[in-house]
C-alpha atoms as a PDB file:
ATOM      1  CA  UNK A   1      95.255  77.948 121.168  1.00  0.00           C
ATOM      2  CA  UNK A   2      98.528  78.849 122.489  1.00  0.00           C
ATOM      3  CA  UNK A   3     100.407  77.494 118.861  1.00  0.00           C
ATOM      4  CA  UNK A   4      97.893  79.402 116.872  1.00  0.00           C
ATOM      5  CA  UNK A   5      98.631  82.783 118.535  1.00  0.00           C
ATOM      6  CA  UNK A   6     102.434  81.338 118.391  1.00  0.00           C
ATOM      7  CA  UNK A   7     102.229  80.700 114.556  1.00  0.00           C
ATOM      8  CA  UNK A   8     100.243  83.851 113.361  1.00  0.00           C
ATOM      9  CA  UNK A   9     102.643  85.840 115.581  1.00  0.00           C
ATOM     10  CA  UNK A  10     105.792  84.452 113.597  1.00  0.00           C
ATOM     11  CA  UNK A  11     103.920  84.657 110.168  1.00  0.00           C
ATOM     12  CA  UNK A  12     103.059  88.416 110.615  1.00  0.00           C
ATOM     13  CA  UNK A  13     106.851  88.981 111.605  1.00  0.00           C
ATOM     14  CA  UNK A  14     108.050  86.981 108.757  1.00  0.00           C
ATOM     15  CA  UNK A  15     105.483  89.176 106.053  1.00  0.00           C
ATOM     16  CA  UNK A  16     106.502  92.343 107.982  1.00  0.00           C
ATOM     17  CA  UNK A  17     110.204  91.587 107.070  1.00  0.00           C
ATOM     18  CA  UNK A  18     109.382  90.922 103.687  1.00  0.00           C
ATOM     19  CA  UNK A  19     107.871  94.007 102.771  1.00  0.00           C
ATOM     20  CA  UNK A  20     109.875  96.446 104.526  1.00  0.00           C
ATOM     21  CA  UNK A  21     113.208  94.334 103.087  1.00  0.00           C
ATOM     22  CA  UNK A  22     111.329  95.139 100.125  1.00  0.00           C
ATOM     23  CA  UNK A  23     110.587  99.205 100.644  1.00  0.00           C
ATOM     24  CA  UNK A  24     114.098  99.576 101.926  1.00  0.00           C
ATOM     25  CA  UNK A  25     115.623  97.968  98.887  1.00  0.00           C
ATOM     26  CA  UNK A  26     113.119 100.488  96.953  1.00  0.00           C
ATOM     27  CA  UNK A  27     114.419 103.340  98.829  1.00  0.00           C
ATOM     28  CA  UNK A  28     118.106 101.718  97.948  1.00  0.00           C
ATOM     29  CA  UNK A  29     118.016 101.655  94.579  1.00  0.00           C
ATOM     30  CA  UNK A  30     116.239 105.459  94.430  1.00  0.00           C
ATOM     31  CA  UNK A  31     118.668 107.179  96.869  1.00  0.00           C
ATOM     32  CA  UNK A  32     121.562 109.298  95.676  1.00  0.00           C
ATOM     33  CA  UNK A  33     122.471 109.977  99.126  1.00  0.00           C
ATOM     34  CA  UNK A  34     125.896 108.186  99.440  1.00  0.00           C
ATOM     35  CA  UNK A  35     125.280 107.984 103.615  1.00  0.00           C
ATOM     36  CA  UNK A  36     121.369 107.310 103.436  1.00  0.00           C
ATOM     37  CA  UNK A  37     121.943 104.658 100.560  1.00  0.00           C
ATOM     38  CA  UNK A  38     124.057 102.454 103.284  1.00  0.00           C
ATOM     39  CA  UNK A  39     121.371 103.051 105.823  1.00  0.00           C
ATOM     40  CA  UNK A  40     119.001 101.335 103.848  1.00  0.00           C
ATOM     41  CA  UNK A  41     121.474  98.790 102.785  1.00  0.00           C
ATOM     42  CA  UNK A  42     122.047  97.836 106.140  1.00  0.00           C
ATOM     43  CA  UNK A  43     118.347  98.052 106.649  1.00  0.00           C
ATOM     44  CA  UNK A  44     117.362  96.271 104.075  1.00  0.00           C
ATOM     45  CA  UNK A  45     120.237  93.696 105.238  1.00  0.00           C
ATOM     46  CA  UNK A  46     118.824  93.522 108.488  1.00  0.00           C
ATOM     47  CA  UNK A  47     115.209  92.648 106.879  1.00  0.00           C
ATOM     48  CA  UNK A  48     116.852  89.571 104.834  1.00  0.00           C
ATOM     49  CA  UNK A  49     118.715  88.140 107.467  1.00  0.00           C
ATOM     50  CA  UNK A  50     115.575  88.650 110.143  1.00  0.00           C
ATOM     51  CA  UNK A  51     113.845  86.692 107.046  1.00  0.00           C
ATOM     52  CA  UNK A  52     116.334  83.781 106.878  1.00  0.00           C
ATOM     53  CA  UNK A  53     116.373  83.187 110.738  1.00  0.00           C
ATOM     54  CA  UNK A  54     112.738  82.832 110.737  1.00  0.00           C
ATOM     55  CA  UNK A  55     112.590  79.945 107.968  1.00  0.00           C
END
């Protein structure tokens, strides 16, 4: 029981990186705000590297 709470627990982390790596890189690409465009960068960084530590 314990492992299947473990491994739904890291699966919805891992999905919940994905898709706001995914929204930030979105908001990234849209922005023409020099300072908001490297908050999402670094967000979206932050998302992808979250994303690689969990594999």
């Amino acid at each position: 029981m314990y492992s299947l709470l473990t491994g739904t627990w890291k699966r919805a982390q891992y999905v919940y990186h994905q898709v706001m790596h995914a929204y930030h890189c979105t908001l990234y690409k849209d922005c023409l705000d020099m300072q908001m465009k490297e908050h999402f960068y670094r967000m979206a960084r932050h998302h992808e590297l979250k994303i690689k530590s969990s594999d």
